[in-house]
PDB file of N, CA and C in Angstrom:
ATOM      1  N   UNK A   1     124.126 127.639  96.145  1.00  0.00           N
ATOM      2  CA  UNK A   1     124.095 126.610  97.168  1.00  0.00           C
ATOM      3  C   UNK A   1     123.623 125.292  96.537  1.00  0.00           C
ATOM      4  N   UNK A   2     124.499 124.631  96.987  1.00  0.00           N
ATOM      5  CA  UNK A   2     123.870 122.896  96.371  1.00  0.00           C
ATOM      6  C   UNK A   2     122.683 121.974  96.726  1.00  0.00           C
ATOM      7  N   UNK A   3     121.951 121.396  96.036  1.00  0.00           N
ATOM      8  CA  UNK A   3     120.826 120.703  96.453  1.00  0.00           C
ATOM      9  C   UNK A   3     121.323 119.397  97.286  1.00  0.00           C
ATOM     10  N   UNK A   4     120.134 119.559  98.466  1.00  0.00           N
ATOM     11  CA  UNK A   4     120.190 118.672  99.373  1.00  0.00           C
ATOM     12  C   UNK A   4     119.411 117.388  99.283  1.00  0.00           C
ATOM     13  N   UNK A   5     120.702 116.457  98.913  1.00  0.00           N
ATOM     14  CA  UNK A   5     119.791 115.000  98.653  1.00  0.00           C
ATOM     15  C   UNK A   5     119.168 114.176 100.027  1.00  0.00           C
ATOM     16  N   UNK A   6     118.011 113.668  99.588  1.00  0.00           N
ATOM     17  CA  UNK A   6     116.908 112.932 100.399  1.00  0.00           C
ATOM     18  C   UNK A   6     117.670 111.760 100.750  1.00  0.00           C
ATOM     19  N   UNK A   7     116.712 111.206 102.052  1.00  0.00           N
ATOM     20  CA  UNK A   7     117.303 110.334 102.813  1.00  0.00           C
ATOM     21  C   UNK A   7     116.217 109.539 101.769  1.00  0.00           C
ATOM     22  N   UNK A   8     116.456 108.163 100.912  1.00  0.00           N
ATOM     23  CA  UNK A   8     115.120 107.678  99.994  1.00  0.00           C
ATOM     24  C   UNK A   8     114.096 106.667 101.362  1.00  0.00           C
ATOM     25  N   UNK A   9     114.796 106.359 102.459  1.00  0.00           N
ATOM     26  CA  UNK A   9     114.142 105.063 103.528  1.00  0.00           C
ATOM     27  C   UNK A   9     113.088 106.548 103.907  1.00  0.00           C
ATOM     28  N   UNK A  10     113.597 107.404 104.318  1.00  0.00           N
ATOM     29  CA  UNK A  10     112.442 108.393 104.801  1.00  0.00           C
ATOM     30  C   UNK A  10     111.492 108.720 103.901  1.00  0.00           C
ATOM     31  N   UNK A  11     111.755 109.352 102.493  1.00  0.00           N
ATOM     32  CA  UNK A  11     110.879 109.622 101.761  1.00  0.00           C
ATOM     33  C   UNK A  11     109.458 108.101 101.635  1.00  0.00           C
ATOM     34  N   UNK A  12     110.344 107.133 101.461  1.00  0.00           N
ATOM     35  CA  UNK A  12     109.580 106.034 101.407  1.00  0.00           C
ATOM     36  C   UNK A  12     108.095 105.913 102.414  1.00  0.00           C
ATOM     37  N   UNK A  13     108.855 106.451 103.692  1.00  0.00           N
ATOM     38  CA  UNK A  13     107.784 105.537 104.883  1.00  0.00           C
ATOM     39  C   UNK A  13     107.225 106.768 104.903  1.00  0.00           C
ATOM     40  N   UNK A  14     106.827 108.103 105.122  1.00  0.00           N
ATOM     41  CA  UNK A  14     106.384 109.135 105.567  1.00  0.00           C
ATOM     42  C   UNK A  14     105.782 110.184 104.088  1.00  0.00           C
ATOM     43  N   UNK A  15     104.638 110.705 104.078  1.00  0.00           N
ATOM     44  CA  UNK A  15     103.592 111.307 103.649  1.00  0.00           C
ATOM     45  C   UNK A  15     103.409 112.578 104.117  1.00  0.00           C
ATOM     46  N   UNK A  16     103.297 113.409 103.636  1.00  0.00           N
ATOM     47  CA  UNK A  16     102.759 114.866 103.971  1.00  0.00           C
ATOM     48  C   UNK A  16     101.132 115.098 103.469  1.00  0.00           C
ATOM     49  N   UNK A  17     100.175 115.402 104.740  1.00  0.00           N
ATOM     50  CA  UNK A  17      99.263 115.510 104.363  1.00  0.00           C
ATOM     51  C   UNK A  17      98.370 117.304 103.449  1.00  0.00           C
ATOM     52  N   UNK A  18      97.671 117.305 103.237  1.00  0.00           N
ATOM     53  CA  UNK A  18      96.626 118.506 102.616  1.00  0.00           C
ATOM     54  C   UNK A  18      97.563 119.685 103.341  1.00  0.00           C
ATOM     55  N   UNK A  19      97.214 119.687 104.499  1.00  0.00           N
ATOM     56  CA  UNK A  19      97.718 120.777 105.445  1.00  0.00           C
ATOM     57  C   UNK A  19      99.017 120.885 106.235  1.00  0.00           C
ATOM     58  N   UNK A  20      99.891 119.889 105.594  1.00  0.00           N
ATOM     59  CA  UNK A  20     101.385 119.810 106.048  1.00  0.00           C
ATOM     60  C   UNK A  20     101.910 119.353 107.072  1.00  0.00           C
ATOM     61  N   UNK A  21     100.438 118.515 107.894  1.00  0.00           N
ATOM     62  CA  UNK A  21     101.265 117.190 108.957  1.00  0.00           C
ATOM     63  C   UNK A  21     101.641 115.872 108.041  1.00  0.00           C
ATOM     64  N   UNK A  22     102.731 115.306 108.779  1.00  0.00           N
ATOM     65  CA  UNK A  22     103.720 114.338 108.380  1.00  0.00           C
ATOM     66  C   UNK A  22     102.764 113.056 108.804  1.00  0.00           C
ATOM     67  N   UNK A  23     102.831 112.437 107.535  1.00  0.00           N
ATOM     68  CA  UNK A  23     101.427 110.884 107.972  1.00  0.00           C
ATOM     69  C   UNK A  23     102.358 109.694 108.041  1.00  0.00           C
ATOM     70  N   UNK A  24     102.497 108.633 108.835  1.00  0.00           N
ATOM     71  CA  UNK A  24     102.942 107.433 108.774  1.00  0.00           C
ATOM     72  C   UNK A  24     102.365 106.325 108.595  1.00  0.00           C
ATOM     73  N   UNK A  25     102.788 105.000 108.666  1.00  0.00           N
ATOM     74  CA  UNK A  25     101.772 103.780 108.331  1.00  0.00           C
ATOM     75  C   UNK A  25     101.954 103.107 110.207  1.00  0.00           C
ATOM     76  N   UNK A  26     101.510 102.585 110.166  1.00  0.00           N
ATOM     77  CA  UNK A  26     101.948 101.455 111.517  1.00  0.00           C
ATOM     78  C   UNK A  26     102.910  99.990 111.346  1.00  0.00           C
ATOM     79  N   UNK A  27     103.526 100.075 112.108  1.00  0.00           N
ATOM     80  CA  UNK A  27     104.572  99.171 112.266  1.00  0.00           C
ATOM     81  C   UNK A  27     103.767  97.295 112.205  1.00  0.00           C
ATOM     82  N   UNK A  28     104.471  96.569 111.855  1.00  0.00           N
ATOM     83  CA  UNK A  28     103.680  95.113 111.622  1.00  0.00           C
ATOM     84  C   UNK A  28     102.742  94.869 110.705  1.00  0.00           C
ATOM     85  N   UNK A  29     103.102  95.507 109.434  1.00  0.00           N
ATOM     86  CA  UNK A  29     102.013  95.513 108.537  1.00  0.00           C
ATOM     87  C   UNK A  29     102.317  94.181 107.555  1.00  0.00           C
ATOM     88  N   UNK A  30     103.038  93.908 107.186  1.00  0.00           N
ATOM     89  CA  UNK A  30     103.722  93.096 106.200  1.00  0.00           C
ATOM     90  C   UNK A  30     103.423  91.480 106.625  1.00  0.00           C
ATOM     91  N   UNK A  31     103.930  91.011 107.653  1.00  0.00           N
ATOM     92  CA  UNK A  31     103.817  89.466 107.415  1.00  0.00           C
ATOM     93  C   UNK A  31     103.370  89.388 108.896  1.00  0.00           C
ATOM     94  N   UNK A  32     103.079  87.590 109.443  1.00  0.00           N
ATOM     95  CA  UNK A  32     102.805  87.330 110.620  1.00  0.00           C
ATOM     96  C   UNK A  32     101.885  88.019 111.103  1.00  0.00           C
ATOM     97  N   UNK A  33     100.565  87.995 110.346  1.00  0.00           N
ATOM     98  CA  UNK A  33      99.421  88.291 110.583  1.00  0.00           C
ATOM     99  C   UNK A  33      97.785  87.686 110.731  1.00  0.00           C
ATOM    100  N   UNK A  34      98.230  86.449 110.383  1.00  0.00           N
ATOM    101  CA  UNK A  34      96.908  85.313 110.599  1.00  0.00           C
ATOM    102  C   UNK A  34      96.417  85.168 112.189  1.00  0.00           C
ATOM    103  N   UNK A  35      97.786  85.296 112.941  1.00  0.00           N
ATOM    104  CA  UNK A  35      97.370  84.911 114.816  1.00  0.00           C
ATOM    105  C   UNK A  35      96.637  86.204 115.350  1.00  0.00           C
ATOM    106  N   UNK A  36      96.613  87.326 114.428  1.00  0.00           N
ATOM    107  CA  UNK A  36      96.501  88.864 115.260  1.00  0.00           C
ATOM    108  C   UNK A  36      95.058  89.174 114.752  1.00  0.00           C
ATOM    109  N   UNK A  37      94.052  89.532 116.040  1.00  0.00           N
ATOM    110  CA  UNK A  37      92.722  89.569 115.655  1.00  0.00           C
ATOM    111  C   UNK A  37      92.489  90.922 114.706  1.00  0.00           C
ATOM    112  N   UNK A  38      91.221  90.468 114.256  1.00  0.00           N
ATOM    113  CA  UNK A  38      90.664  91.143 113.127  1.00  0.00           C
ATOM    114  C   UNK A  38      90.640  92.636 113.496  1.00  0.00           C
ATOM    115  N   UNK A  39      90.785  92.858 114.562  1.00  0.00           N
ATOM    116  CA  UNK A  39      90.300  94.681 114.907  1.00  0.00           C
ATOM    117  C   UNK A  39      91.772  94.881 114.993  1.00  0.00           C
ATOM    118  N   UNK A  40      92.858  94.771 115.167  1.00  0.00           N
ATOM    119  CA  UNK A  40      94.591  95.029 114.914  1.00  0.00           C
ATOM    120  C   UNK A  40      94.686  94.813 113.477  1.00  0.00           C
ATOM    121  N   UNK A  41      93.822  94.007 112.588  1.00  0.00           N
ATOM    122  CA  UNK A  41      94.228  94.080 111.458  1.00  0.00           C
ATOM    123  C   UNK A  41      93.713  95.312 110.109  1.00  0.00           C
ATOM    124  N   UNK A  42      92.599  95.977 111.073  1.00  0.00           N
ATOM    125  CA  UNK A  42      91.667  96.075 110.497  1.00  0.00           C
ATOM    126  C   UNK A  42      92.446  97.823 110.760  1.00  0.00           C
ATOM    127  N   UNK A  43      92.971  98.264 112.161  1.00  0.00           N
ATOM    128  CA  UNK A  43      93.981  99.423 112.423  1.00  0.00           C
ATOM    129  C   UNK A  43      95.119  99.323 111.636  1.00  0.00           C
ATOM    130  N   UNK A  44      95.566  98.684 110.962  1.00  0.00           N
ATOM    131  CA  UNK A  44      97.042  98.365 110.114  1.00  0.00           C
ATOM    132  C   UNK A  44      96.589  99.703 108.773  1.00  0.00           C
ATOM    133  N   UNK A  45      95.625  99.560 108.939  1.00  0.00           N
ATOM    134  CA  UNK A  45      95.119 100.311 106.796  1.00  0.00           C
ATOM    135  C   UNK A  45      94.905 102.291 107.480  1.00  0.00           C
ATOM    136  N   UNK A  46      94.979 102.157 108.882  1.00  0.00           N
ATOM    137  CA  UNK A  46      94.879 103.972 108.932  1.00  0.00           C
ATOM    138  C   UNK A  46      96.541 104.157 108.665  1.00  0.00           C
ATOM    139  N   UNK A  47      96.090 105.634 108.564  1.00  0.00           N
ATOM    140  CA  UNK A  47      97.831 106.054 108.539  1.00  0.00           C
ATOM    141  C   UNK A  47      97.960 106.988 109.849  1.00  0.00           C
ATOM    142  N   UNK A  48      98.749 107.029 110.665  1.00  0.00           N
ATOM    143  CA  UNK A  48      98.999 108.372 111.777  1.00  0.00           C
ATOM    144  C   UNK A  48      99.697 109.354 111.941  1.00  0.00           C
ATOM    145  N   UNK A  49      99.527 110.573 112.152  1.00  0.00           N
ATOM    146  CA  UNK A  49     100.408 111.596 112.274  1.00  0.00           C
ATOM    147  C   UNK A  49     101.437 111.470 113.206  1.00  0.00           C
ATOM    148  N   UNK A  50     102.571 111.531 113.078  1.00  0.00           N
ATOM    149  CA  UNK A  50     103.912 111.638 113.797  1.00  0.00           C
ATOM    150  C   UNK A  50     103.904 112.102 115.166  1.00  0.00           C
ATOM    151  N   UNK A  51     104.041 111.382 115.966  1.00  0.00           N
ATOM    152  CA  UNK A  51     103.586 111.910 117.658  1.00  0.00           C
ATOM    153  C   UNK A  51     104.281 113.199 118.185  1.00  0.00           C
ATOM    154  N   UNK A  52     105.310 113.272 117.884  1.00  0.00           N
ATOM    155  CA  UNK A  52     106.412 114.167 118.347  1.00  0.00           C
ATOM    156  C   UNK A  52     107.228 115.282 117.404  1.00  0.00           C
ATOM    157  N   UNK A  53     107.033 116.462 118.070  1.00  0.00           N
ATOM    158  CA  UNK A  53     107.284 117.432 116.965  1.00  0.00           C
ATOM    159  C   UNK A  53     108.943 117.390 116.499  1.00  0.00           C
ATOM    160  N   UNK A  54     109.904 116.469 117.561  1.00  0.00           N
ATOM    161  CA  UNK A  54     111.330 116.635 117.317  1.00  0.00           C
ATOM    162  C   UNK A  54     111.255 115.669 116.279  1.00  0.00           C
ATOM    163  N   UNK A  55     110.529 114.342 116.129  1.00  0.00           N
ATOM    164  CA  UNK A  55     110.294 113.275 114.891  1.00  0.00           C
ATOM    165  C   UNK A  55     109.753 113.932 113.766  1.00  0.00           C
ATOM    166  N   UNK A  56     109.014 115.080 113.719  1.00  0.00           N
ATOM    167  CA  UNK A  56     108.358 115.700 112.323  1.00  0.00           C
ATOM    168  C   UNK A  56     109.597 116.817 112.062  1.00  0.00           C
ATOM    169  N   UNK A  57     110.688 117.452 113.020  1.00  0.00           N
ATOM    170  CA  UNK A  57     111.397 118.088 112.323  1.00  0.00           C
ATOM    171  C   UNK A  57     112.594 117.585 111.997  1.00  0.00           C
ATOM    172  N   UNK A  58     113.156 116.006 112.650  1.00  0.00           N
ATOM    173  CA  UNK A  58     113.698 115.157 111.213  1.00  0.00           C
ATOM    174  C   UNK A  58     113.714 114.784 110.440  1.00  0.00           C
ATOM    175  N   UNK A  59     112.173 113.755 110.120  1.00  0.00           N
ATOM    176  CA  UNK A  59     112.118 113.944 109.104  1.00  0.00           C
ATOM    177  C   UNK A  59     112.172 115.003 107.677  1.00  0.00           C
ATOM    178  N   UNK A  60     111.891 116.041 108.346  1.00  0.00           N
ATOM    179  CA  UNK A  60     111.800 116.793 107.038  1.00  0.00           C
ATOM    180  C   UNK A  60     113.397 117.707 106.966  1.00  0.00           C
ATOM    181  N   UNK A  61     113.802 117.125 107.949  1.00  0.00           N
ATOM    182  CA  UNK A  61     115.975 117.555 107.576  1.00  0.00           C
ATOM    183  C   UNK A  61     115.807 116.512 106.645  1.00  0.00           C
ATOM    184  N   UNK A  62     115.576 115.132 106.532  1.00  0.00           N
ATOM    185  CA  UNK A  62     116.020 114.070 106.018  1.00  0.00           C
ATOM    186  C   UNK A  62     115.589 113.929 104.815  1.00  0.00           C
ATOM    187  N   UNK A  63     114.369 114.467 104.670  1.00  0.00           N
ATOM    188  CA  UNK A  63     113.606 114.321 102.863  1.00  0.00           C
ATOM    189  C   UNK A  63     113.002 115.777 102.909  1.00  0.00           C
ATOM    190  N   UNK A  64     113.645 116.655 102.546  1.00  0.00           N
ATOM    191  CA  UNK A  64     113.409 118.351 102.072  1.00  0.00           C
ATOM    192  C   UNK A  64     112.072 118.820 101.427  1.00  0.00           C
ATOM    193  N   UNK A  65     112.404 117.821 100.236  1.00  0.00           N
ATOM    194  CA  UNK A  65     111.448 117.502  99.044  1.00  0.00           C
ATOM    195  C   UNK A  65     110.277 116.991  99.327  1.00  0.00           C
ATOM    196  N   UNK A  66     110.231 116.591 100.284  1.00  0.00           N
ATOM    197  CA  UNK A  66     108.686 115.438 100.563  1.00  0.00           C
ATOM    198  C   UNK A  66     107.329 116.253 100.445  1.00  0.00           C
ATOM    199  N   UNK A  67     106.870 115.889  99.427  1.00  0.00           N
ATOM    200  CA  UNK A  67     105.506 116.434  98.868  1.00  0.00           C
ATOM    201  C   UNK A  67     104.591 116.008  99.696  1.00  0.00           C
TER     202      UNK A  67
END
């Protein structure tokens, strides 16, 4: 059977933690951030587990491999 290549945008954004939940970053991290108070900026640096179990079992159709 042939190996199943990774989606690379998924592998990119999504993390597998110690115990095999799927970790994400939060959305608005990158630019347009001087107007947004310090406690939204300060939530940007956690990472969160994937809310929905149908979102944690695409991703991992999409990146197999994801360590």
């Amino acid at each position: 059977m042939p190996k199943i290549k990774t989606h690379k945008a998924t592998a990119k954004r999504f993390k597998v933690s110690a115990r095999g939940k799927l970790l994400r970053a939060k959305i608005g991290k990158s630019h347009l951030r001087r107007r947004k108070p310090g406690r939204t900026k300060r939530l940007y640096s956690r990472t969160l587990t994937t809310a929905s179990p149908a979102t944690a079992k695409r991703v991992r159709r999409l990146a197999p491999y994801l360590k």
